[in-house]
Protein backbone atom coordinates (compact mmCIF):
# COMPACT_ATOMS: atom_id res chain seq x y z
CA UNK A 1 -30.58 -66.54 79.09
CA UNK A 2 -27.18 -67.13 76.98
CA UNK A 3 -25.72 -68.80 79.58
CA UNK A 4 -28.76 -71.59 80.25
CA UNK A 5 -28.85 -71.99 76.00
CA UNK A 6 -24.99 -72.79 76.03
CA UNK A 7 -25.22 -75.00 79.24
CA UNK A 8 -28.20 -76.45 77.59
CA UNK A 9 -26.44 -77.43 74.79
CA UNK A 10 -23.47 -78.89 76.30
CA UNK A 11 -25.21 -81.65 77.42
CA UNK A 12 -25.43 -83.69 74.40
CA UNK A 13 -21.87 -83.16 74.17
CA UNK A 14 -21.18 -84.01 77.40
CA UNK A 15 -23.03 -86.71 77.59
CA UNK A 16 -21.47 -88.38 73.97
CA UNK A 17 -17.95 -88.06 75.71
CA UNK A 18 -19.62 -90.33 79.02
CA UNK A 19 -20.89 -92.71 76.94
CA UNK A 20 -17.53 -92.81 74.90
CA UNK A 21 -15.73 -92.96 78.35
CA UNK A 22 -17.87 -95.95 79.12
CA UNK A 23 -17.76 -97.69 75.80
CA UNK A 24 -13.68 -97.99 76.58
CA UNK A 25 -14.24 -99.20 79.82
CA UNK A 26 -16.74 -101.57 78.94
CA UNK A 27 -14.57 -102.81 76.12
CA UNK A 28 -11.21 -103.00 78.30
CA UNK A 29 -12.70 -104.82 81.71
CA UNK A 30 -16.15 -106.45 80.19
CA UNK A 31 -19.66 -105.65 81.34
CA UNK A 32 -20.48 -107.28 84.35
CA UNK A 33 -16.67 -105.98 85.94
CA UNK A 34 -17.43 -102.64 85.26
CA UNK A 35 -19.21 -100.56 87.49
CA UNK A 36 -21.03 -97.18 87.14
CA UNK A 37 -18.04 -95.44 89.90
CA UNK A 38 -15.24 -97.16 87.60
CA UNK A 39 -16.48 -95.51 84.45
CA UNK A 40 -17.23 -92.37 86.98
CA UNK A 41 -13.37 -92.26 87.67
CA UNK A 42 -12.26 -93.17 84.70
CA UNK A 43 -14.27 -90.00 83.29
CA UNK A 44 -13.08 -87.80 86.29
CA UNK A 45 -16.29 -87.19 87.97
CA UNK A 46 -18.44 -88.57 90.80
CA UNK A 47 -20.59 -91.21 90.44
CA UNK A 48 -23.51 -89.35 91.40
CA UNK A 49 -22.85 -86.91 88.93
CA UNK A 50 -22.70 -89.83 86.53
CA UNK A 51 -26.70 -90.51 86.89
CA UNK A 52 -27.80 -87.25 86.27
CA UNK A 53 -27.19 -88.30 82.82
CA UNK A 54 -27.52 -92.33 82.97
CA UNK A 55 -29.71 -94.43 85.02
CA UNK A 56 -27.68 -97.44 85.04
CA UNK A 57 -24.52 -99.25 83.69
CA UNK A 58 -27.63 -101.21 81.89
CA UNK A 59 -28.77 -98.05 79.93
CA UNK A 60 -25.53 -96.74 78.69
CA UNK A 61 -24.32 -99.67 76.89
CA UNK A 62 -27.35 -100.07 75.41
CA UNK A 63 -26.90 -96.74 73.97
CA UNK A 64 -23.60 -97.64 72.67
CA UNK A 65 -24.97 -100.65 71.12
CA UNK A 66 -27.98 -99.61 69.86
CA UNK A 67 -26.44 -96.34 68.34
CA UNK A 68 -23.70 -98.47 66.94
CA UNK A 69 -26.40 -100.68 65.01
CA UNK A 70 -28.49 -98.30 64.04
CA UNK A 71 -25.40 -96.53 61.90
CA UNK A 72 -24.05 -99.90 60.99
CA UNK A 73 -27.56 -101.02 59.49
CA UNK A 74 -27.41 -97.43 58.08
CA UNK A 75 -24.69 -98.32 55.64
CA UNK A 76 -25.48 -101.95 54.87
CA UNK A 77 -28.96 -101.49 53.76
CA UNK A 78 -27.66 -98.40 51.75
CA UNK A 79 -25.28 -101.30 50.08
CA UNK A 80 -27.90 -103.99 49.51
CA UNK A 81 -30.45 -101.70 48.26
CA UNK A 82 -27.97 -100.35 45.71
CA UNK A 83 -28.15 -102.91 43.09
CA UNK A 84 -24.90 -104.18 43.14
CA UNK A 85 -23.23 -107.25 41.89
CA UNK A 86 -22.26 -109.65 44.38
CA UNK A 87 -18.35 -109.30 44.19
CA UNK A 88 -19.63 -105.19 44.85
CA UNK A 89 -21.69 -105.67 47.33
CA UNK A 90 -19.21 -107.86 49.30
CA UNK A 91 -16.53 -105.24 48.79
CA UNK A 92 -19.01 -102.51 49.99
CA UNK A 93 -20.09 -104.52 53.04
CA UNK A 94 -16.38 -105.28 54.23
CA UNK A 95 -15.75 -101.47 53.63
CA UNK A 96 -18.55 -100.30 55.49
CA UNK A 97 -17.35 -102.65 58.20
CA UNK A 98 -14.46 -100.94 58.45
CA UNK A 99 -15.82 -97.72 58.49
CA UNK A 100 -18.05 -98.99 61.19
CA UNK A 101 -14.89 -100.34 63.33
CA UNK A 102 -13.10 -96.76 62.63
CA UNK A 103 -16.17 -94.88 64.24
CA UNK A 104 -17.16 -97.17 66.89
CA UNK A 105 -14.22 -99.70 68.17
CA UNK A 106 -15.05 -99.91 71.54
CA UNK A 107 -18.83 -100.62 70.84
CA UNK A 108 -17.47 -103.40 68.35
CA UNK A 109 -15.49 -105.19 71.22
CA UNK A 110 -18.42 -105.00 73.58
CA UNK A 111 -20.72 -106.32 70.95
CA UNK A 112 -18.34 -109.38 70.04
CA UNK A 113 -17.53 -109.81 74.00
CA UNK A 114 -20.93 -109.39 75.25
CA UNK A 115 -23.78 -109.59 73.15
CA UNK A 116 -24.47 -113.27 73.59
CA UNK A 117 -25.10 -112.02 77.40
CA UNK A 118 -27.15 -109.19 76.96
CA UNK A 119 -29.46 -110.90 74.60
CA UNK A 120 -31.14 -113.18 76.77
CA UNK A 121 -32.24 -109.58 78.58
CA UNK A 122 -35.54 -108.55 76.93
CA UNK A 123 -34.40 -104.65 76.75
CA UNK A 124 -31.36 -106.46 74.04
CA UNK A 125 -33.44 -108.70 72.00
CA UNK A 126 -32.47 -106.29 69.23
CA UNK A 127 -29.17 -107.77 68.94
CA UNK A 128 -30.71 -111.03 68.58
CA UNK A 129 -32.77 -109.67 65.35
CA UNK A 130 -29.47 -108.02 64.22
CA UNK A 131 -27.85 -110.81 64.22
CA UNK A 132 -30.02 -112.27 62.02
CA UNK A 133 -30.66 -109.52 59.72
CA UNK A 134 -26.05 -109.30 59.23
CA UNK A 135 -26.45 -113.22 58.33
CA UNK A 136 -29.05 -113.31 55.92
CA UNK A 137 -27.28 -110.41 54.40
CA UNK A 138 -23.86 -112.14 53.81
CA UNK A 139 -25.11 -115.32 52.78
CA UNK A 140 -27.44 -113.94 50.41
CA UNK A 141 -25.22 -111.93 48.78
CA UNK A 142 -22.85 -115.22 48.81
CA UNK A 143 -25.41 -117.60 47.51
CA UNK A 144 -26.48 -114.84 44.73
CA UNK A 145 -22.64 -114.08 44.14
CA UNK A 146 -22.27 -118.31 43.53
CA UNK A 147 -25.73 -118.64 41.52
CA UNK A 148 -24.46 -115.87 39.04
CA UNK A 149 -21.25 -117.67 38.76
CA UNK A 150 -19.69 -114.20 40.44
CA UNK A 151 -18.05 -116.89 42.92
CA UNK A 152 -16.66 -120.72 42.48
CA UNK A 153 -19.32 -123.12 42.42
CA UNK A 154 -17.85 -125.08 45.03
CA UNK A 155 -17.62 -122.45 47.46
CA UNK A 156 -19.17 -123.61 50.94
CA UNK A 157 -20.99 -120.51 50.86
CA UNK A 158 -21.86 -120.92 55.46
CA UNK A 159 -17.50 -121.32 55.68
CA UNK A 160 -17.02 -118.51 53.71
CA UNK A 161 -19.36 -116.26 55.67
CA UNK A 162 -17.93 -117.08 58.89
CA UNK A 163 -14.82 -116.44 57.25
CA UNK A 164 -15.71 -112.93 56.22
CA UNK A 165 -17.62 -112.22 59.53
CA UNK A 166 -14.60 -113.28 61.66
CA UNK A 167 -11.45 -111.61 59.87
CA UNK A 168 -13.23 -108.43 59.06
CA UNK A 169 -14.88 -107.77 62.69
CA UNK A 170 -11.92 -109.46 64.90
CA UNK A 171 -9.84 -106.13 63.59
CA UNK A 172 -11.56 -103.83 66.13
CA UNK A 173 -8.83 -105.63 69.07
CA UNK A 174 -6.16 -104.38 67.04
CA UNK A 175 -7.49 -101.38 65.06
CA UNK A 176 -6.64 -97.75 66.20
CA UNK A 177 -8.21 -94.73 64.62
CA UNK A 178 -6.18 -92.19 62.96
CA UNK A 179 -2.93 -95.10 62.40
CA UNK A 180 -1.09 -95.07 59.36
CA UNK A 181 -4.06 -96.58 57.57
CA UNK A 182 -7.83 -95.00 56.87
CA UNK A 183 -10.54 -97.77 57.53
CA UNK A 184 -11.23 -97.85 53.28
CA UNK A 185 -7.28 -98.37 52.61
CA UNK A 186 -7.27 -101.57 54.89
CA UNK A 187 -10.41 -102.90 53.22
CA UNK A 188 -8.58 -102.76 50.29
CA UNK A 189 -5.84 -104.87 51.49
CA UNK A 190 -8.31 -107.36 53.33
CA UNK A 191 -10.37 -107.98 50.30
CA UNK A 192 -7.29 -107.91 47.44
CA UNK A 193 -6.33 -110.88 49.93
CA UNK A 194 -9.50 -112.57 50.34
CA UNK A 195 -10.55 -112.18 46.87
CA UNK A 196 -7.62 -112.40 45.02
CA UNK A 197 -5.44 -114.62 47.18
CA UNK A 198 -1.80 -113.75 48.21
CA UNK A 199 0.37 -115.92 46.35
CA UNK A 200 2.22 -114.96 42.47
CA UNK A 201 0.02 -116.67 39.83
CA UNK A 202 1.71 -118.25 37.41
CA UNK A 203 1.04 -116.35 34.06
């Protein structure tokens, strides 16, 4: 009986390691290059053994994704439904963001590399919806943030969004977790820049 609880319960585990296995593999040789036996090999086992946990290539990076979105939207509606100002709530989205590329790298590669793809598949119209939802977010907050006079009056408020969007999210090809930096000391940085600017001021 002890030994069908603990193999019982080592299949969660087991079967977060696969789909972190395949997340990396996904990430380093794209979607439709991988195969089910090249994430079998890279995770040391056969691919047969491989679907007693996964159907298809199909279902286990929509796990990634979807589990990735889920915690992502997690955090950001935790930030807009906080009442913060707009100069906040932009430094507690690109921190989040970070947080999010700390936890889940691989899934932000395949979701920058792939999820134009996968969305014309009806089982990934949620990243379509996402999508939407991380826009209207942004630009809210960078419309309300300009309306309050938080933020220049002549900012182009659609430039500046794909600003953020791009520089914060384009760190996951370069981020590693547990480097000299935690995720919330580099969103420091990247905002002190982006807010603040980089050159002296002349006092």
């Amino acid at each position: 009986m002890k030994k069908t609880q603990v193999a019982a319960a080592s299949v969660p585990d087991r079967r977060r390691e696969l789909l972190d296995t395949a997340a990396e593999v996904f990430a380093a040789h794209g979607y439709n290059a991988t195969t089910v036996r090249r994430i079998a090999d890279t995770a040391g086992m056969l691919a047969g053994s491989l679907y007693y946990h996964f159907d298809s290539k199909e279902s286990m990076v929509d796990e990634i994704l979807s589990t990735f979105l889920d915690e992502l939207w997690q955090g950001y509606d935790a930030v807009l439904g906080a009442g913060l100002g707009p100069r906040e709530t932009i430094e507690a989205l690109v921190t989040e963001s970070f947080r999010e590329i700390d936890r889940h790298r691989a899934a932000v590669a395949i979701y920058q590399k792939e999820s134009r793809h996968l969305a014309a598949q009806p089982r990934f119209a949620y990243l379509t919806e996402s999508q939407r939802k991380f826009e209207q977010a942004w630009l809210g907050t960078l419309q309300r943030g300009v309306a309050e006079k938080a933020f220049r009056a002549d900012l182009d408020v659609r430039l500046a969004y794909r600003f953020l969007r791009d520089t914060v999210w384009v760190a996951a090809s370069w981020y590693r977790p547990g480097g000299q930096h935690s995720p919330e000391e580099i969103a420091r940085q990247y905002l002190s820049m982006v807010l603040d600017g980089i050159a002296v001021r002349d006092t």
